[in-house]
N, C-alpha and C. Protein backbone atom coordinates (compact mmCIF):
# COMPACT_ATOMS: atom_id res chain seq x y z
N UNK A 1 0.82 -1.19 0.00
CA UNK A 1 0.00 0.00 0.00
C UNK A 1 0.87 1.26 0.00
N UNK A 2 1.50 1.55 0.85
CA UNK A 2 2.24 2.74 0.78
C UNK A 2 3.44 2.71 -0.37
N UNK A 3 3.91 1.32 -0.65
CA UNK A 3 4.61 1.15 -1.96
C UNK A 3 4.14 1.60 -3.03
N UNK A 4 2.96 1.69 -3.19
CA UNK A 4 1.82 1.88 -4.29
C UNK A 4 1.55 3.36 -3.97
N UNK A 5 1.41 3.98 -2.80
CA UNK A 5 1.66 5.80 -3.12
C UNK A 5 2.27 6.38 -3.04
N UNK A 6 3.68 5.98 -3.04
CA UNK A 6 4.97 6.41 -3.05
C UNK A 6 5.36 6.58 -4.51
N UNK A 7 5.09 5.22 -5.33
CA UNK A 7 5.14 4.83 -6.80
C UNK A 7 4.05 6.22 -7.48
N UNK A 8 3.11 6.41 -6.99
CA UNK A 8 1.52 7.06 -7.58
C UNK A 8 2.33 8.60 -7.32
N UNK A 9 3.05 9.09 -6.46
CA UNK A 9 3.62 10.26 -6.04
C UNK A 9 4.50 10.55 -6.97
N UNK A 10 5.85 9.38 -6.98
CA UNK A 10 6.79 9.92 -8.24
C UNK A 10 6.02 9.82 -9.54
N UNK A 11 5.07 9.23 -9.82
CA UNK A 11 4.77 9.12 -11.49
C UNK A 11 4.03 10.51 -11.80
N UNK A 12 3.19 11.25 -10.31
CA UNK A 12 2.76 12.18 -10.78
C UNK A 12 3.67 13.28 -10.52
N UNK A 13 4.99 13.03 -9.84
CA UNK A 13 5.90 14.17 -10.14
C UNK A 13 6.53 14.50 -11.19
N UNK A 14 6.53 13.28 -11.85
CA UNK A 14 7.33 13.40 -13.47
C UNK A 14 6.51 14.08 -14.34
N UNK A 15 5.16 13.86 -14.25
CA UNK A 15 3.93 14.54 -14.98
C UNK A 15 3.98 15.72 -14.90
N UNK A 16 4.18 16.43 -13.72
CA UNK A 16 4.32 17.41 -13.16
C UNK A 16 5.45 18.39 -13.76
N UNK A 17 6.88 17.87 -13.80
CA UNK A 17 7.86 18.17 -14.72
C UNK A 17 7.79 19.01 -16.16
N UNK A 18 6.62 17.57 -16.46
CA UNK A 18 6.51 17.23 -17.92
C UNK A 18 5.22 18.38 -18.61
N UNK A 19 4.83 18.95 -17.37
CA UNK A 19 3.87 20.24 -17.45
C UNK A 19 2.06 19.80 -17.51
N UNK A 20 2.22 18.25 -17.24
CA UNK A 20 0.40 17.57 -17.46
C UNK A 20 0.29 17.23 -15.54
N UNK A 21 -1.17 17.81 -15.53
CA UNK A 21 -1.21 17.50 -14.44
C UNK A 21 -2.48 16.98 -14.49
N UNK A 22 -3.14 15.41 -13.85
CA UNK A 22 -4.12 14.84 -14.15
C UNK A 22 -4.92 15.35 -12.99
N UNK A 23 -6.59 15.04 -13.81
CA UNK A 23 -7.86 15.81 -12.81
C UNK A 23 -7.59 15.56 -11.73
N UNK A 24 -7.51 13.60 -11.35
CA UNK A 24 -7.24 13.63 -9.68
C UNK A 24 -6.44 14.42 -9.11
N UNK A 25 -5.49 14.66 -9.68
CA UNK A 25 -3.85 15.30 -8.87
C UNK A 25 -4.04 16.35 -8.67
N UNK A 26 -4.60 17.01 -9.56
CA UNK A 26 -5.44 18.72 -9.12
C UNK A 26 -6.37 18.87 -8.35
N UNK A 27 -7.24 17.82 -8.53
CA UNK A 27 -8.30 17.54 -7.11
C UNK A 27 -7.79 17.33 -5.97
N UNK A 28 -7.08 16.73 -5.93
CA UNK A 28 -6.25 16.61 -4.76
C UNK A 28 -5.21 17.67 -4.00
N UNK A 29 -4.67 17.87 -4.76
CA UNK A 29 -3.91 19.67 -4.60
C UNK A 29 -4.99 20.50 -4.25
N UNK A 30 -5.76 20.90 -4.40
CA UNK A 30 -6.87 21.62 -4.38
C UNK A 30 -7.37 21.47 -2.73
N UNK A 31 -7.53 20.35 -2.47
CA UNK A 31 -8.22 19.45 -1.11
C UNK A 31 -7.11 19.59 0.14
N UNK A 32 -5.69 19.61 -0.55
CA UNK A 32 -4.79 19.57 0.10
C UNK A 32 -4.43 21.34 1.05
N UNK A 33 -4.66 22.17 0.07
CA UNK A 33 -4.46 23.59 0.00
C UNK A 33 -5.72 23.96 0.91
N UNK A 34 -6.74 23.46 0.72
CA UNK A 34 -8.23 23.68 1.45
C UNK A 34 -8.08 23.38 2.90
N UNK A 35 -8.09 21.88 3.26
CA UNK A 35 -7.15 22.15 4.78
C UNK A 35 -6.43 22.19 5.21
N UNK A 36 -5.16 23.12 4.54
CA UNK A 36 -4.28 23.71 5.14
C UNK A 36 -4.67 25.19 5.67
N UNK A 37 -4.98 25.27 4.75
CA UNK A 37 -5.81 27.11 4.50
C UNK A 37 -6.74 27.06 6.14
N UNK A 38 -7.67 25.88 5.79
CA UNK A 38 -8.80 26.04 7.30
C UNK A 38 -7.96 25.73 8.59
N UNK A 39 -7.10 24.85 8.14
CA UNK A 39 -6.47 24.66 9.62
C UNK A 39 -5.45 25.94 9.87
N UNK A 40 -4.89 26.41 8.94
CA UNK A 40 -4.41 28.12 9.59
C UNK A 40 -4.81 28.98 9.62
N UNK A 41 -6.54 29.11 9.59
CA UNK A 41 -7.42 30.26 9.84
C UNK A 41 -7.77 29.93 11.09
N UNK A 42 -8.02 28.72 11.34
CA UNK A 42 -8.36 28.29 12.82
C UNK A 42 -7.32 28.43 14.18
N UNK A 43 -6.05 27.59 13.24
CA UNK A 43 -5.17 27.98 14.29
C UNK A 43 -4.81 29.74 14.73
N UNK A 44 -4.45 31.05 13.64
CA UNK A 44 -4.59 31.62 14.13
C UNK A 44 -5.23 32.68 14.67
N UNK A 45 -6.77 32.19 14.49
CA UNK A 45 -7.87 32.78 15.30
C UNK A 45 -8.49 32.20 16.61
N UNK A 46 -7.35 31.06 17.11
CA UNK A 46 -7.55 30.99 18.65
C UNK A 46 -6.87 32.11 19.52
N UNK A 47 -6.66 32.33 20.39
CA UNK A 47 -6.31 33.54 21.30
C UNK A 47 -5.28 32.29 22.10
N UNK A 48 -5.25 31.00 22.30
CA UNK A 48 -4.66 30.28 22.79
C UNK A 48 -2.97 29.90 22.76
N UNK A 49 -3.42 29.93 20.92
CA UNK A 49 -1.50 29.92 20.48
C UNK A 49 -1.26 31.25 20.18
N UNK A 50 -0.07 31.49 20.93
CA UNK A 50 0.72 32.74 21.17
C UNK A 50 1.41 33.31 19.39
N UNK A 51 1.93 32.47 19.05
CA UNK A 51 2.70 32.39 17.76
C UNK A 51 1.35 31.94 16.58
N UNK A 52 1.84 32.87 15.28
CA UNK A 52 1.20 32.75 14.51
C UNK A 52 1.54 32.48 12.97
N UNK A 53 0.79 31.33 12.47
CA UNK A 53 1.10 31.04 11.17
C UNK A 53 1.05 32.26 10.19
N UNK A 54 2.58 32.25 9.37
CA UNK A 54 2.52 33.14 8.38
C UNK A 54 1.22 32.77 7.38
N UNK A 55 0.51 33.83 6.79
CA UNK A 55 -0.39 33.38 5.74
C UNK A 55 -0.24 33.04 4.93
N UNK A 56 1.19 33.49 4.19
CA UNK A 56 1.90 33.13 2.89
C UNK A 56 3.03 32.09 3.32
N UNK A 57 2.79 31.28 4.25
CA UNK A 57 3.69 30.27 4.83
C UNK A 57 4.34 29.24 3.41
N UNK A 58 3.03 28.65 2.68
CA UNK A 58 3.61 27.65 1.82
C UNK A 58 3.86 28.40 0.57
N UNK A 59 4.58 29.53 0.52
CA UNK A 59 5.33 30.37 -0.72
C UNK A 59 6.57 30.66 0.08
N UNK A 60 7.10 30.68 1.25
CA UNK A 60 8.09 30.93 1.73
C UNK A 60 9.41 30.30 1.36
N UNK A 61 10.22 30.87 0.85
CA UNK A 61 11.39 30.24 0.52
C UNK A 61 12.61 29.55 2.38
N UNK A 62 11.91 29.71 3.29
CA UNK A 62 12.49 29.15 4.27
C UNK A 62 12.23 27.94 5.10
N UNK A 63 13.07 27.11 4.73
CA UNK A 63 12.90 25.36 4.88
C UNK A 63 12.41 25.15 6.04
N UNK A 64 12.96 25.85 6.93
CA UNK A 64 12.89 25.06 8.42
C UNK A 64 11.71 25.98 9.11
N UNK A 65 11.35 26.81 8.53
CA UNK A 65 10.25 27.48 9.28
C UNK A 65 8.75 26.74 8.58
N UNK A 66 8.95 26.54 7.19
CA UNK A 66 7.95 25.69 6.82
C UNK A 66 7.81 24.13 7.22
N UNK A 67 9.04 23.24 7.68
CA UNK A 67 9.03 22.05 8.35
C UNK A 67 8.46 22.35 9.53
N UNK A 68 8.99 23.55 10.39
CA UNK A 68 8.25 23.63 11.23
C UNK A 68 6.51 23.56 11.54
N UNK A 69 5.81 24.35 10.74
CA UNK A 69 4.42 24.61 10.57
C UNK A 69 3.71 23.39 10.05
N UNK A 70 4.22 22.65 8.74
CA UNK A 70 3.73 21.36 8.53
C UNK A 70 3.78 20.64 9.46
N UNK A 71 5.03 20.54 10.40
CA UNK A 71 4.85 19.17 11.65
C UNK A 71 3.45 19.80 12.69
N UNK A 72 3.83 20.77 12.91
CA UNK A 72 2.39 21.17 13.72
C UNK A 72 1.16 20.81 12.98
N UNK A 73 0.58 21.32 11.58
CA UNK A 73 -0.63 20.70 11.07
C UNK A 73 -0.63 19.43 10.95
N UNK A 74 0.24 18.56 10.69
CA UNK A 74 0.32 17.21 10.60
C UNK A 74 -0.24 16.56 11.83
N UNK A 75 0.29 17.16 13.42
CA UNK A 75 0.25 16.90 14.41
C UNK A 75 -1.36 17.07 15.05
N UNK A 76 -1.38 18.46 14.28
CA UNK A 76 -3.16 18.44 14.77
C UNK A 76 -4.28 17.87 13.76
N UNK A 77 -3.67 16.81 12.87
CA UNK A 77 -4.79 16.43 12.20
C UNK A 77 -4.76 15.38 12.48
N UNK A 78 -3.87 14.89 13.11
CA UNK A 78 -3.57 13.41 13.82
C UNK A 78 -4.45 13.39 15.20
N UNK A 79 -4.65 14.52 15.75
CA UNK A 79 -5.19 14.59 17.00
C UNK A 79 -6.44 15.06 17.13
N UNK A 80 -7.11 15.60 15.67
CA UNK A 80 -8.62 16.18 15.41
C UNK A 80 -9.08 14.31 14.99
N UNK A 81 -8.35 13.78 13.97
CA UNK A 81 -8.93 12.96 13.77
C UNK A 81 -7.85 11.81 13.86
N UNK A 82 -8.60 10.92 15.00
CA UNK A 82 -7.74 9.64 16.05
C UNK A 82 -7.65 8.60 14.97
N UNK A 83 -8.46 8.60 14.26
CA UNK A 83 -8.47 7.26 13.54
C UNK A 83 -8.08 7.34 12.06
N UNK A 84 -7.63 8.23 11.87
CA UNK A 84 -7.85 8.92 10.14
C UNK A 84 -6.41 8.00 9.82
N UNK A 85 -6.38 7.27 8.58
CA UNK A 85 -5.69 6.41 8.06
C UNK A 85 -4.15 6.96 7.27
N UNK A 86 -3.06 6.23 7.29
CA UNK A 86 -2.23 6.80 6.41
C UNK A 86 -2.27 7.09 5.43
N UNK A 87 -3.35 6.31 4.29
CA UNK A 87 -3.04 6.74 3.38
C UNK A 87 -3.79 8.55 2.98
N UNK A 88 -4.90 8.60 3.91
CA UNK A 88 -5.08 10.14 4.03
C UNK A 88 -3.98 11.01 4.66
N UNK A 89 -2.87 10.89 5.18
CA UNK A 89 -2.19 11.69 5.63
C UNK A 89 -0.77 11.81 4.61
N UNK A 90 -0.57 11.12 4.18
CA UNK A 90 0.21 10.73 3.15
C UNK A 90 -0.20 11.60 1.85
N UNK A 91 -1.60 11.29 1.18
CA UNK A 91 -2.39 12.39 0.26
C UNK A 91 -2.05 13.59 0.54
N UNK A 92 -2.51 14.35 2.04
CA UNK A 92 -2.84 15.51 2.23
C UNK A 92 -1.05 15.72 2.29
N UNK A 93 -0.06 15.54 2.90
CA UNK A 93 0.95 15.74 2.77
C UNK A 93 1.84 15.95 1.23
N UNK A 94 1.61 14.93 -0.06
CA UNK A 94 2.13 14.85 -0.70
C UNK A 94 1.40 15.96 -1.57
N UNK A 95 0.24 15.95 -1.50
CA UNK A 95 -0.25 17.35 -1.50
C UNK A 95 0.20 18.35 -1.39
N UNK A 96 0.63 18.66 -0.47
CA UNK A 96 0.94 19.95 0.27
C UNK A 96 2.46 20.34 -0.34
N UNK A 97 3.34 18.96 -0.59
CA UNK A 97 4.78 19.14 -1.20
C UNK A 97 4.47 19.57 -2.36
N UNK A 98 3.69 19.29 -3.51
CA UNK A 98 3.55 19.74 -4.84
C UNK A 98 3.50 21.08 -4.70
N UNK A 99 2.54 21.84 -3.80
CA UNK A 99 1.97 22.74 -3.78
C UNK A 99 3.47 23.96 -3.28
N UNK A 100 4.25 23.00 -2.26
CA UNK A 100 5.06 24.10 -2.08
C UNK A 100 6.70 23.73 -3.34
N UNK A 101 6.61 23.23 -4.27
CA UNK A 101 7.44 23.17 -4.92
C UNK A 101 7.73 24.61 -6.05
């Protein structure tokens, strides 16, 4: 299984390269960008966390401040939803790499 979206990831990175990007993969980019977007409107419209996500976070040319912010959303989508499967976290992640390439 994860052999199989690891494989599904590079074939659509080469596509990607190659300037074709298929409906799913845009659907998916799309889905990916959507809750990132909600989960950093949420996060910083609590009054709770002190520190706040840049808005233009995934255009930032700085590595470690964007590793940073992904491990946190990663972390709270693991903890909104207990049971949510790898291969959804894997999607929404590989997602999220296209998007910041």
């Amino acid at each position: 299984m994860i052999r199989k979206l690891i494989k599904d990831f590079l074939d659509t990175s080469i596509q990607y390269a190659k300037g074709y990007v298929c409906k799913n993969t845009a659907s998916s980019d799309a889905w990916s960008r959507r809750t990132f977007q909600a989960w950093l409107c949420t996060r910083n419209s609590d009054d709770r966390h002190q520190d706040k996500v840049p808005e233009d976070i995934l255009e930032t040319e700085d590595s470690l401040l964007l590793e940073k912010w992904l491990m946190f959303f990663a972390g709270s989508q693991k903890s909104e939803q207990r049971e949510v499967s790898i291969q959804i976290d894997l999607q929404l992640l590989f997602g999220l790499q296209r998007l910041v390439r």
